[in-house]
N, C-alpha and C. Protein backbone atom coordinates (compact mmCIF):
# COMPACT_ATOMS: atom_id res chain seq x y z
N UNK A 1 -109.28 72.67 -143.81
CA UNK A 1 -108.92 72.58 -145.20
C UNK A 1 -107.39 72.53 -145.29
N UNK A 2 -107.06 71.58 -146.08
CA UNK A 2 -105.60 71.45 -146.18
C UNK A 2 -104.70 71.27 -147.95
N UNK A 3 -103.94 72.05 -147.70
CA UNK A 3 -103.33 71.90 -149.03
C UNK A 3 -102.45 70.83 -148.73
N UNK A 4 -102.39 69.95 -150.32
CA UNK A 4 -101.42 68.45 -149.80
C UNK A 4 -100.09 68.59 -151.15
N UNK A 5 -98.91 68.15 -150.28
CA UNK A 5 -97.91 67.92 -151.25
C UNK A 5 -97.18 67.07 -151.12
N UNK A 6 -96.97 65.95 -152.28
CA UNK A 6 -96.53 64.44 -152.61
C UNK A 6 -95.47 64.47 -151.74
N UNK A 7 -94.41 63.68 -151.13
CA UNK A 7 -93.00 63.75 -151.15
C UNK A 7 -92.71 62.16 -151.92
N UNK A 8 -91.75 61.90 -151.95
CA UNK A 8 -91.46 61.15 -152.64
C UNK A 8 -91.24 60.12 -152.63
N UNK A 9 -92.03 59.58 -151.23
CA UNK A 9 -92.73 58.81 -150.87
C UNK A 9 -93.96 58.26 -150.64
N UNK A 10 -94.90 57.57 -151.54
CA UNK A 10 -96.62 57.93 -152.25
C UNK A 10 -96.83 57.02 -150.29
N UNK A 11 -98.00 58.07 -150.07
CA UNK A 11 -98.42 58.19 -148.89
C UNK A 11 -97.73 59.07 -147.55
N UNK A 12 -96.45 59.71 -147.79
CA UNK A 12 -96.16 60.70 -146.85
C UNK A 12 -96.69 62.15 -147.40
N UNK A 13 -97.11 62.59 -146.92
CA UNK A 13 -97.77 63.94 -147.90
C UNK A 13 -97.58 64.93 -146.43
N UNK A 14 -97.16 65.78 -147.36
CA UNK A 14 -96.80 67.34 -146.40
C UNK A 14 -98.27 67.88 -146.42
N UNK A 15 -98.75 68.27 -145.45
CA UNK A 15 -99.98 68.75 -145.21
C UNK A 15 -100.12 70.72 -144.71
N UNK A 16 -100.75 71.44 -145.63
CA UNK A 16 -100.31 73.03 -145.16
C UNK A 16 -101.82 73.48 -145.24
N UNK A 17 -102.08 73.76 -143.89
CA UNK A 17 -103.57 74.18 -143.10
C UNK A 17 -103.54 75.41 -143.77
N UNK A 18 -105.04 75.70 -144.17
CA UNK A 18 -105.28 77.14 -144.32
C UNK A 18 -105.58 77.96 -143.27
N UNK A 19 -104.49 79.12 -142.98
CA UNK A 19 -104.05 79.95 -142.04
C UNK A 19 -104.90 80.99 -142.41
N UNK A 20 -105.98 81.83 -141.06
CA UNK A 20 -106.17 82.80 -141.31
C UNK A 20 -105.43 83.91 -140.94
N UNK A 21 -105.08 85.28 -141.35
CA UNK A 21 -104.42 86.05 -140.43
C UNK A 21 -105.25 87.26 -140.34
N UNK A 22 -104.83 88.36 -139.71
CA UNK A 22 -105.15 89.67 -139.28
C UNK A 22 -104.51 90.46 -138.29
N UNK A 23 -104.86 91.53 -137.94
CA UNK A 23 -104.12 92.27 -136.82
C UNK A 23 -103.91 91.65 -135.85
N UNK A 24 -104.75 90.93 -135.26
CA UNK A 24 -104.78 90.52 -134.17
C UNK A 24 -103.90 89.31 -133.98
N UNK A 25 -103.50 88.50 -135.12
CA UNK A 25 -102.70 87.38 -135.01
C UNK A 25 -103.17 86.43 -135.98
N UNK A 26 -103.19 84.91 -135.87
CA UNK A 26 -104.19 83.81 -136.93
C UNK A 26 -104.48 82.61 -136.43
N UNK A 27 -105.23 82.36 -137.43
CA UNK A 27 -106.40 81.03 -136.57
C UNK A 27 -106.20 80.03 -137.57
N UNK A 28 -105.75 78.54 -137.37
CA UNK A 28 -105.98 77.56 -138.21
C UNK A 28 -106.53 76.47 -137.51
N UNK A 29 -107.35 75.58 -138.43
CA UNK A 29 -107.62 74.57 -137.61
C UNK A 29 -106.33 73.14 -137.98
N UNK A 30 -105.49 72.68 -136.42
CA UNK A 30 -104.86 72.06 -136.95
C UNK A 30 -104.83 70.79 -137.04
N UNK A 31 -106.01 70.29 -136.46
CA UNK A 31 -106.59 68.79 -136.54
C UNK A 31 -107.95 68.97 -136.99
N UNK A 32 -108.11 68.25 -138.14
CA UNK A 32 -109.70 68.16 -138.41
C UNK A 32 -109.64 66.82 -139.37
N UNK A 33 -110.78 65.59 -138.50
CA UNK A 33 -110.57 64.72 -138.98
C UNK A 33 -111.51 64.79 -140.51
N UNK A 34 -112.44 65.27 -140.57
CA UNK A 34 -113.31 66.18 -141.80
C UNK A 34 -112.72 66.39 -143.18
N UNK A 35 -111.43 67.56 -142.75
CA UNK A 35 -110.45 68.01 -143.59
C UNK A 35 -109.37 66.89 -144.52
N UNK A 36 -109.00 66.02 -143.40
CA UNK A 36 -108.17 65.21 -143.74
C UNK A 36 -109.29 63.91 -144.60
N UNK A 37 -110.44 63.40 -144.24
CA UNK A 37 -110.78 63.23 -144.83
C UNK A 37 -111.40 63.73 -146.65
N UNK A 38 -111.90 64.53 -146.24
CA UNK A 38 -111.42 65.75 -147.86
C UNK A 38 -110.08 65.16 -148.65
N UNK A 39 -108.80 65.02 -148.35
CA UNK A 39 -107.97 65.21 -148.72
C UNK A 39 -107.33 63.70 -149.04
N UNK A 40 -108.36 62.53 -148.49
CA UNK A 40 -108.01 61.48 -148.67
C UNK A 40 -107.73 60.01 -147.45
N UNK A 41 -107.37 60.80 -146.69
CA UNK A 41 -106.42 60.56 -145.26
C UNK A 41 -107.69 60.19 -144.58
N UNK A 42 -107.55 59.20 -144.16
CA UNK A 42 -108.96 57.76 -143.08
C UNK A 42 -107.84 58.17 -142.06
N UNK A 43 -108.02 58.88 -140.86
CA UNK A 43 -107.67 59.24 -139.91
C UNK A 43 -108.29 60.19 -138.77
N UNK A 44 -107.88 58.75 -137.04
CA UNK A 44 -109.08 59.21 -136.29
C UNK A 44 -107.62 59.35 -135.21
N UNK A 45 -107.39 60.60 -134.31
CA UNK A 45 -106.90 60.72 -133.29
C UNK A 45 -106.72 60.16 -132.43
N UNK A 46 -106.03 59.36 -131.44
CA UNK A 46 -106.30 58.89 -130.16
C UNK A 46 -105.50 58.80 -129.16
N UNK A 47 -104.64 60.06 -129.28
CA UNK A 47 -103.41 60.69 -128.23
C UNK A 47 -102.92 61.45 -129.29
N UNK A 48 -102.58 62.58 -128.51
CA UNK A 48 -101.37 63.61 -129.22
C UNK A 48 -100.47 63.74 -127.97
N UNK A 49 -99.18 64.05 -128.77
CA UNK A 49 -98.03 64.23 -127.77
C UNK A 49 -97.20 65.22 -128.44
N UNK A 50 -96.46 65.79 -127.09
CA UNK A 50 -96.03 67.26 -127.04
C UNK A 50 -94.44 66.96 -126.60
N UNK A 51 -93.33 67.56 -127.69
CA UNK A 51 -91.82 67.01 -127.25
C UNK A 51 -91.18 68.62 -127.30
N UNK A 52 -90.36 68.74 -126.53
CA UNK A 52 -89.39 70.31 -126.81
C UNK A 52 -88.36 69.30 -126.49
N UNK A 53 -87.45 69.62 -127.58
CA UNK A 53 -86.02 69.62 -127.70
C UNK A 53 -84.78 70.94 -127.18
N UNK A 54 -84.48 71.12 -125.95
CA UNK A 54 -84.13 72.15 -125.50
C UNK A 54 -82.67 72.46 -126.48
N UNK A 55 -81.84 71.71 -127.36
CA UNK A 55 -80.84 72.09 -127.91
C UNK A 55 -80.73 71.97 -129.46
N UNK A 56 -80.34 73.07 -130.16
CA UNK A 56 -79.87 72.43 -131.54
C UNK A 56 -79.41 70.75 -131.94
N UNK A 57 -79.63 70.15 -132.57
CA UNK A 57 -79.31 68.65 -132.59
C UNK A 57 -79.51 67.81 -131.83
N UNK A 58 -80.53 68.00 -131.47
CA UNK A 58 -81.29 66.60 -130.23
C UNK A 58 -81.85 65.80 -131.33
N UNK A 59 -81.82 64.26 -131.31
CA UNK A 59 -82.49 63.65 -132.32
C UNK A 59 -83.20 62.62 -131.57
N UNK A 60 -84.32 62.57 -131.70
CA UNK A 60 -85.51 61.41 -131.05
C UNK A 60 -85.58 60.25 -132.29
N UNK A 61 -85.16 59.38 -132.28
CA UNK A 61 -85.48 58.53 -133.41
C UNK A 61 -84.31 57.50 -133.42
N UNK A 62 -84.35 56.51 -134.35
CA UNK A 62 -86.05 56.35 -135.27
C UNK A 62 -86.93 55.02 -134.72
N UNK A 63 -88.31 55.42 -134.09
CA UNK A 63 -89.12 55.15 -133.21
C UNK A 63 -90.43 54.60 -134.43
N UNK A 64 -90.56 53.22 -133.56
CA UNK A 64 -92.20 52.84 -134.35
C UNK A 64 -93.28 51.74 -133.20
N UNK A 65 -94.15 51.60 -133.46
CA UNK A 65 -95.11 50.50 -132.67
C UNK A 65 -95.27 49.59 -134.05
N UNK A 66 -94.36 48.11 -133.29
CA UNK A 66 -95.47 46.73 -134.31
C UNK A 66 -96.12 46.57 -134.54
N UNK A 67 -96.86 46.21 -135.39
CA UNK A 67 -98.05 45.77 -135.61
C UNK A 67 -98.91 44.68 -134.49
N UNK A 68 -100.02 44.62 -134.22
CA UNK A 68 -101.18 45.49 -134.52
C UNK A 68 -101.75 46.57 -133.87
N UNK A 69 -100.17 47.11 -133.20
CA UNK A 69 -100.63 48.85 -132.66
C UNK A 69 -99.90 49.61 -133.33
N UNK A 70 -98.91 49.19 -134.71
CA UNK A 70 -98.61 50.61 -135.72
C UNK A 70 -99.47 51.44 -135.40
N UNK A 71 -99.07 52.73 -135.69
CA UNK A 71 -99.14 53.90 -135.69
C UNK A 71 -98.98 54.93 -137.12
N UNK A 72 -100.44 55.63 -137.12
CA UNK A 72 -100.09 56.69 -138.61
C UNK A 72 -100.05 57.61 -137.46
N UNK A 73 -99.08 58.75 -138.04
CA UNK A 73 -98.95 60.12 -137.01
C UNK A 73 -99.19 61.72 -138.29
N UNK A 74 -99.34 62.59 -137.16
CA UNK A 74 -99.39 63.59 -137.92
C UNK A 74 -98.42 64.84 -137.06
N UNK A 75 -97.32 65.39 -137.59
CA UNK A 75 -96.58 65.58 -136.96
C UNK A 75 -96.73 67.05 -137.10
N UNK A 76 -96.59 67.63 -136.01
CA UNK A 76 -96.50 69.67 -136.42
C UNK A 76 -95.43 70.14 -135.63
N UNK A 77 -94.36 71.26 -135.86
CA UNK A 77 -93.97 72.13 -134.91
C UNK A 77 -94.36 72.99 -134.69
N UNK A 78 -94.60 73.40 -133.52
CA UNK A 78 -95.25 74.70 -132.63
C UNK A 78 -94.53 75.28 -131.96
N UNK A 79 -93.04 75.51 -132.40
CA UNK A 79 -92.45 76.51 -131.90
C UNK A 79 -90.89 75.90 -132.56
N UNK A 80 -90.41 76.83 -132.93
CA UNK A 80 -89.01 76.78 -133.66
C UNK A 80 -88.53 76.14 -134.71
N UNK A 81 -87.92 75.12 -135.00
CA UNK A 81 -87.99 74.82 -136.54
C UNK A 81 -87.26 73.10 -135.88
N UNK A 82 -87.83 72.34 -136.87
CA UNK A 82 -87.22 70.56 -137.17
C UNK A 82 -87.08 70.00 -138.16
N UNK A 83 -86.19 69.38 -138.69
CA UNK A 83 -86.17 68.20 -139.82
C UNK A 83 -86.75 66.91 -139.00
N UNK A 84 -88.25 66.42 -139.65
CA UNK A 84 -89.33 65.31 -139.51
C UNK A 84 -88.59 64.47 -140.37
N UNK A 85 -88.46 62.84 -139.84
CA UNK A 85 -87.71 62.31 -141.16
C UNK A 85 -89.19 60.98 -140.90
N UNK A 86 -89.54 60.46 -141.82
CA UNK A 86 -90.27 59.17 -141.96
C UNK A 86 -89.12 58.28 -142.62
N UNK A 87 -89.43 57.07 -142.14
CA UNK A 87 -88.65 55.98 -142.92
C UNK A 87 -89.29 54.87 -143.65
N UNK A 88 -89.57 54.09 -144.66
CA UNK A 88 -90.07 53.10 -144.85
C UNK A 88 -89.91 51.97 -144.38
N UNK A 89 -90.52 51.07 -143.51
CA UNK A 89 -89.86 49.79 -143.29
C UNK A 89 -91.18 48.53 -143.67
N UNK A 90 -92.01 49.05 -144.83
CA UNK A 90 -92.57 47.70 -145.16
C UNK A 90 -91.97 46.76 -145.95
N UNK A 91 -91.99 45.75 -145.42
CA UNK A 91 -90.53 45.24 -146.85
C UNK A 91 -91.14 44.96 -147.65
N UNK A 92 -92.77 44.82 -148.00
CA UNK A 92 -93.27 44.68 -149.51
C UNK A 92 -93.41 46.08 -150.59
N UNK A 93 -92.98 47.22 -149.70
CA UNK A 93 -93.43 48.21 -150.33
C UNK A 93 -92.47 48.55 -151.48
N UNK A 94 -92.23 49.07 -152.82
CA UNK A 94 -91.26 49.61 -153.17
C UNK A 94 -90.23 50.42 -152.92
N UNK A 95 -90.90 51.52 -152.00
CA UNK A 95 -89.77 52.22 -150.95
C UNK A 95 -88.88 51.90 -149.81
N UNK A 96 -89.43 50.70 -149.53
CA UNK A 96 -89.02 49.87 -148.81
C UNK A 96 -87.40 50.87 -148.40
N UNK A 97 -87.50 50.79 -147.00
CA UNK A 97 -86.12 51.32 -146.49
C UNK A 97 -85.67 53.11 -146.80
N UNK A 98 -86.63 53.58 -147.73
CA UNK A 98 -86.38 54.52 -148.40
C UNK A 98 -86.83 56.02 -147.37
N UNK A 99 -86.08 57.17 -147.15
CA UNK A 99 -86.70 57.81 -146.37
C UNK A 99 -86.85 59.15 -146.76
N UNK A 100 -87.76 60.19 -146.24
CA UNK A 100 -88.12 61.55 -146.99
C UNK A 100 -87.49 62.29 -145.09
N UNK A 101 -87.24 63.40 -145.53
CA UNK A 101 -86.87 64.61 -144.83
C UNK A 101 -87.63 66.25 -144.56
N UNK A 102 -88.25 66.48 -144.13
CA UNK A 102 -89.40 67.67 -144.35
C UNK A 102 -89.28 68.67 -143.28
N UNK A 103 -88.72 69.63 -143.73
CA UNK A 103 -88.52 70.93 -142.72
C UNK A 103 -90.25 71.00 -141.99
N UNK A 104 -90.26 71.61 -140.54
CA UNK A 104 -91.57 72.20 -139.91
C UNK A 104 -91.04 73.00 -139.20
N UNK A 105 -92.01 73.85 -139.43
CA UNK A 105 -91.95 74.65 -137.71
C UNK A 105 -92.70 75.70 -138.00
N UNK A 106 -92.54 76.52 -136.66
CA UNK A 106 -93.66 77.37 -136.52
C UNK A 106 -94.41 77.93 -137.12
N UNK A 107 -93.44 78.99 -138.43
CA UNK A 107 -93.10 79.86 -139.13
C UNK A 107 -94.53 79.24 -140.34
N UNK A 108 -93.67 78.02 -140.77
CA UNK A 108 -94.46 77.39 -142.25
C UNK A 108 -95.98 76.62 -142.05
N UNK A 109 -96.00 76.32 -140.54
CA UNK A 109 -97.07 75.60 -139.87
C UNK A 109 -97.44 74.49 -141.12
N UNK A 110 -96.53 73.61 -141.02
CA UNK A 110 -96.61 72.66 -142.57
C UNK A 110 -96.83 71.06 -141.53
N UNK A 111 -97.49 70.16 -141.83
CA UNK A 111 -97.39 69.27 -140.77
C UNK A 111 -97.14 67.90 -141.84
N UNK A 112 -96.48 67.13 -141.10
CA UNK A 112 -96.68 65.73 -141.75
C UNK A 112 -97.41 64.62 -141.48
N UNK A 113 -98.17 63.90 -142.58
CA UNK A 113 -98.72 63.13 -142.42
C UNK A 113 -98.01 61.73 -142.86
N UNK A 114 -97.49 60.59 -141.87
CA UNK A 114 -96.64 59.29 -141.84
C UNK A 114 -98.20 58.07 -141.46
N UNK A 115 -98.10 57.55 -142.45
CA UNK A 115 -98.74 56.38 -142.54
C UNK A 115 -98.28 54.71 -141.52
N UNK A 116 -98.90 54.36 -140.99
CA UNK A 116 -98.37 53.38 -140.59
C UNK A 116 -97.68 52.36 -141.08
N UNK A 117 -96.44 51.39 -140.60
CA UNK A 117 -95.58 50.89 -140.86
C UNK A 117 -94.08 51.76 -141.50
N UNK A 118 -93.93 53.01 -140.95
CA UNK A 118 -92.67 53.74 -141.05
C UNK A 118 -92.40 53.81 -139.54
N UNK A 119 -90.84 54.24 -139.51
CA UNK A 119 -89.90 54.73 -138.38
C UNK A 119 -90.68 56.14 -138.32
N UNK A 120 -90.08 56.67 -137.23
CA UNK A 120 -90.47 58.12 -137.15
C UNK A 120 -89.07 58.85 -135.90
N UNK A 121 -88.51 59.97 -137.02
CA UNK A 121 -87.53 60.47 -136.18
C UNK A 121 -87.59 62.05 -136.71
N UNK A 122 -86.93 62.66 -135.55
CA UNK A 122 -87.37 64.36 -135.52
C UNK A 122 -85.63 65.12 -135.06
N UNK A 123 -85.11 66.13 -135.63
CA UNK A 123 -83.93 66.49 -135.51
C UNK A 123 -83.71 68.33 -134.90
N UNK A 124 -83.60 68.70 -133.96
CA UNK A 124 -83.77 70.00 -133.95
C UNK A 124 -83.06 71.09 -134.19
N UNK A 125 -83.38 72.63 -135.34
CA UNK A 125 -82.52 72.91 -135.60
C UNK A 125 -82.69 74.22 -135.22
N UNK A 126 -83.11 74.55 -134.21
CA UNK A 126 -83.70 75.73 -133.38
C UNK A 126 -83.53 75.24 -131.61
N UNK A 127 -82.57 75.59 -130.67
CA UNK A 127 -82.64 75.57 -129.63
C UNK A 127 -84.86 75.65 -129.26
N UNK A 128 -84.48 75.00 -128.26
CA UNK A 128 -86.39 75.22 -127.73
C UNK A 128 -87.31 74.66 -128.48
N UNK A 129 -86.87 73.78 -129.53
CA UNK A 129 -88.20 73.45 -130.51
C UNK A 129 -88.83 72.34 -129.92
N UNK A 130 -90.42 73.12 -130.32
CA UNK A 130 -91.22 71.84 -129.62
C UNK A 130 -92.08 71.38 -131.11
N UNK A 131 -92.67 70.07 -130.80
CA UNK A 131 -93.53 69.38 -132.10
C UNK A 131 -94.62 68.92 -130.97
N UNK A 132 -95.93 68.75 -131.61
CA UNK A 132 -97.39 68.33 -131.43
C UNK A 132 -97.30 67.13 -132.25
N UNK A 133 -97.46 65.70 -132.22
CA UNK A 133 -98.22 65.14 -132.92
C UNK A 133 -99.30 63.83 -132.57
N UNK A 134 -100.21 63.88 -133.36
CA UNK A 134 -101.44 62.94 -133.40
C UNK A 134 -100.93 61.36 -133.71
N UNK A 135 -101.70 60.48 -133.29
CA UNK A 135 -100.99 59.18 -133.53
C UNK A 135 -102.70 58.62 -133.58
N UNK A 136 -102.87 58.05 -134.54
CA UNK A 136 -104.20 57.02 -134.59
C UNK A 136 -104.42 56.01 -133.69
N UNK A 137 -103.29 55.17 -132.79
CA UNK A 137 -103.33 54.02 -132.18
C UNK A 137 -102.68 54.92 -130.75
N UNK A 138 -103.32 54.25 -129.50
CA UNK A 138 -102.07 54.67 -128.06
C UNK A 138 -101.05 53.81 -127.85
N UNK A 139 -100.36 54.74 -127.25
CA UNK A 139 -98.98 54.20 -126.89
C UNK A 139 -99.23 52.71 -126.19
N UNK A 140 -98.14 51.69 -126.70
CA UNK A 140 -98.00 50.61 -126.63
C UNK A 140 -97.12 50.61 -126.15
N UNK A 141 -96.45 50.22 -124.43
CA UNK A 141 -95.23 49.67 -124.53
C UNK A 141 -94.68 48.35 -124.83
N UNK A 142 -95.64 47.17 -125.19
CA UNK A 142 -94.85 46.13 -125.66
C UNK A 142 -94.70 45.97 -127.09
N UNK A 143 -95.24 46.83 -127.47
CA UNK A 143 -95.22 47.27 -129.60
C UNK A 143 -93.68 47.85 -129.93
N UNK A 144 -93.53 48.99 -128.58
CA UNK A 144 -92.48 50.27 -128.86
C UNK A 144 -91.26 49.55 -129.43
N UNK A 145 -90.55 50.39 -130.79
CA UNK A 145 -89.26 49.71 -130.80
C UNK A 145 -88.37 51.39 -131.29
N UNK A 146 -87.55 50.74 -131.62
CA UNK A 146 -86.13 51.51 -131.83
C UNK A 146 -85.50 51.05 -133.14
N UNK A 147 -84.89 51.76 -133.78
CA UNK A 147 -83.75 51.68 -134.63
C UNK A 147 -83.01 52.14 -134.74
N UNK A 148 -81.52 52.56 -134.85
CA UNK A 148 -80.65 53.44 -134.85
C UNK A 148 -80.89 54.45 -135.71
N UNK A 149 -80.37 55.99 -135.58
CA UNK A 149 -80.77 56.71 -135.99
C UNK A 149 -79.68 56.99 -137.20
N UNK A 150 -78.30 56.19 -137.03
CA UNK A 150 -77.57 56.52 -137.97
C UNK A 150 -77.17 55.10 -138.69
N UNK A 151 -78.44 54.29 -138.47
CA UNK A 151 -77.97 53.26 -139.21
C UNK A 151 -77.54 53.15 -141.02
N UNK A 152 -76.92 52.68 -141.16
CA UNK A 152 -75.85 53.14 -142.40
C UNK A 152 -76.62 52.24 -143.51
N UNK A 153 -77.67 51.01 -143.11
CA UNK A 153 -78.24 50.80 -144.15
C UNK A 153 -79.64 51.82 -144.38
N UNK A 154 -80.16 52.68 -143.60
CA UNK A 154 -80.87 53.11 -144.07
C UNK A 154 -80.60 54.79 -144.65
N UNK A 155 -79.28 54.94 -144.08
CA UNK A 155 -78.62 56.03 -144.48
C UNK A 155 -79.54 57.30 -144.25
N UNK A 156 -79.84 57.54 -143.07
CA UNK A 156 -80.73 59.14 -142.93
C UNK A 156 -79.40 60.25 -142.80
N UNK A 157 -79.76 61.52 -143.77
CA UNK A 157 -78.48 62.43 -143.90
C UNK A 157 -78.53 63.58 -143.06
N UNK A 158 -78.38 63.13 -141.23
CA UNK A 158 -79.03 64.17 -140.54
C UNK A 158 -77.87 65.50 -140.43
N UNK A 159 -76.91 65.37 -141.08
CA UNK A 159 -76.10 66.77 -141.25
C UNK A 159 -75.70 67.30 -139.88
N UNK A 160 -75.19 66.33 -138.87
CA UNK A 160 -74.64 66.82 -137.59
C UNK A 160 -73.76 65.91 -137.06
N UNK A 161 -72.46 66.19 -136.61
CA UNK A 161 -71.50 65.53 -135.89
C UNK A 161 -71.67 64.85 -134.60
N UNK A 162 -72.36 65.73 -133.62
CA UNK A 162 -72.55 65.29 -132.71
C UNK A 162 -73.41 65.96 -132.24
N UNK A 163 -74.64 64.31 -132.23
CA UNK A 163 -76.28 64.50 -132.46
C UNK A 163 -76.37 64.45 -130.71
N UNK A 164 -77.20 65.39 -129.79
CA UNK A 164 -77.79 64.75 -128.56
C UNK A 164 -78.97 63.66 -128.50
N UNK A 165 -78.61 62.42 -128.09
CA UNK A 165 -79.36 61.56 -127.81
C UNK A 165 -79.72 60.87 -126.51
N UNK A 166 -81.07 60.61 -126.39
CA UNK A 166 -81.38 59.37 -125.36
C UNK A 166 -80.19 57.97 -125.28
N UNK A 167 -80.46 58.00 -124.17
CA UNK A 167 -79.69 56.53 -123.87
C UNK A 167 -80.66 55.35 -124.34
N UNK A 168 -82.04 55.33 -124.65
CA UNK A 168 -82.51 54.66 -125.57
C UNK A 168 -82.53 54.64 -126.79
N UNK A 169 -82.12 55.63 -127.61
CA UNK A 169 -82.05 56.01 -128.82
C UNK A 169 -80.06 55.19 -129.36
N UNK A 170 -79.82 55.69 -128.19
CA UNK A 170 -78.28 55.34 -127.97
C UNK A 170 -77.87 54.05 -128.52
N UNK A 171 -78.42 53.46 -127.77
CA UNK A 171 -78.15 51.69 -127.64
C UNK A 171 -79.12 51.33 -128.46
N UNK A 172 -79.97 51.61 -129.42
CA UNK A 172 -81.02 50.93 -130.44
C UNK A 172 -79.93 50.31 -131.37
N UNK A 173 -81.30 48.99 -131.81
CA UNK A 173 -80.30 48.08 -132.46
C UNK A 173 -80.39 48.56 -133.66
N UNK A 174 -79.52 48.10 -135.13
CA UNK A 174 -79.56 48.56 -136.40
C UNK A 174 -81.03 47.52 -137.42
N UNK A 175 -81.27 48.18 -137.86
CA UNK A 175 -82.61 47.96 -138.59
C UNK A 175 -82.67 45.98 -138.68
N UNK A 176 -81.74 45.64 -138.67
CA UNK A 176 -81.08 43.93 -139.52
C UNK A 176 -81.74 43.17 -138.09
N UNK A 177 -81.47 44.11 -137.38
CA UNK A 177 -81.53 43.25 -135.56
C UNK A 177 -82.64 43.50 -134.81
N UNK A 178 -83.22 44.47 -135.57
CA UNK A 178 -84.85 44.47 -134.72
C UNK A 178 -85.65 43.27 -135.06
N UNK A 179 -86.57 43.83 -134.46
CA UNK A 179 -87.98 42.85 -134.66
C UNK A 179 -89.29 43.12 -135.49
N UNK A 180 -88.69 44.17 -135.86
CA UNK A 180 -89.94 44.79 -136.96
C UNK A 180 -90.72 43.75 -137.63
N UNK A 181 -91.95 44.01 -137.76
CA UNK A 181 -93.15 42.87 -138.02
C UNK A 181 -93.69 43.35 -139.38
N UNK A 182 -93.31 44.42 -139.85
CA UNK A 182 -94.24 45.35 -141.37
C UNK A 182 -93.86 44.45 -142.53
């Protein structure tokens, strides 16, 4: 069972599992394709992947698969805290280019749900933070692309001077120069 909240982007919806607790600790269920159905969300698993960011300001992004292996994901942290950013890149959509920002982590156990045809980038603001997430389609490497993470037309406001990045993340081209297919 999941409580859902809009962001301000119609189809990214913050997703908050009902947590049980007690002495002993708490139990949620944090994939249930059942639930998510309940809630609206046509979504079937078919890899989850597990990232720890060992430093404050590591940024993975902003990462997508072309079409016809896009990817909807469902993103959680399971240990320490992240800014999840989705980006829009359908160019028919109205949001088009437009992007939302959503604190997770352990603490709030709040997860996001990103629809296919967005970027997907993750920022860490807790040394050690790790994220879980579900992806509907498997990894593609001839789909995989890149976009810069500080590309200035899409303006993401990741609030750090000097972000740690991949040398793939590094050298990604700016949104104008990919190959995006959405």
């Amino acid at each position: 069972m999941y409580e859902v909240e809009k962001t301000e982007i119609p189809g990214v919806l913050i997703l908050a599992p009902k947590v049980f607790e007690d002495q002993r600790g708490f139990f949620y269920e944090a994939y249930s394709e059942k639930a998510l159905h309940e809630v609206g969300i046509e979504f079937i698993a078919k890899q989850e992947n597990h990232i720890r960011n060992e430093y404050v300001g590591v940024i993975r992004g902003l990462h997508f698969q072309n079409a016809p292996y896009a990817q909807a994901k469902i993103v959680r942290c399971t240990k320490g805290h992240v800014a999840d950013v989705a980006v829009d890149l359908r160019k028919d959509s109205p949001t088009y280019l437009k992007w939302v920002m959503v604190e997770l982590s352990a603490r709030n156990r709040k997860q996001l749900y990103i629809p296919k045809g967005f970027a997907h980038g993750v920022i860490s603001r807790e040394p050690y933070s790790e994220i879980q997430y579900y992806v509907d389609e498997t990894y593609c490497p001839r789909a995989d692309r890149t976009v810069r993470f500080d590309d200035p037309l899409i303006g993401v406001k990741w609030d750090i001077e000097t972000p740690i990045l991949s040398a793939k993340d590094q050298s990604a081209p700016l949104y104008k120069e990919s190959d995006c297919n959405f």
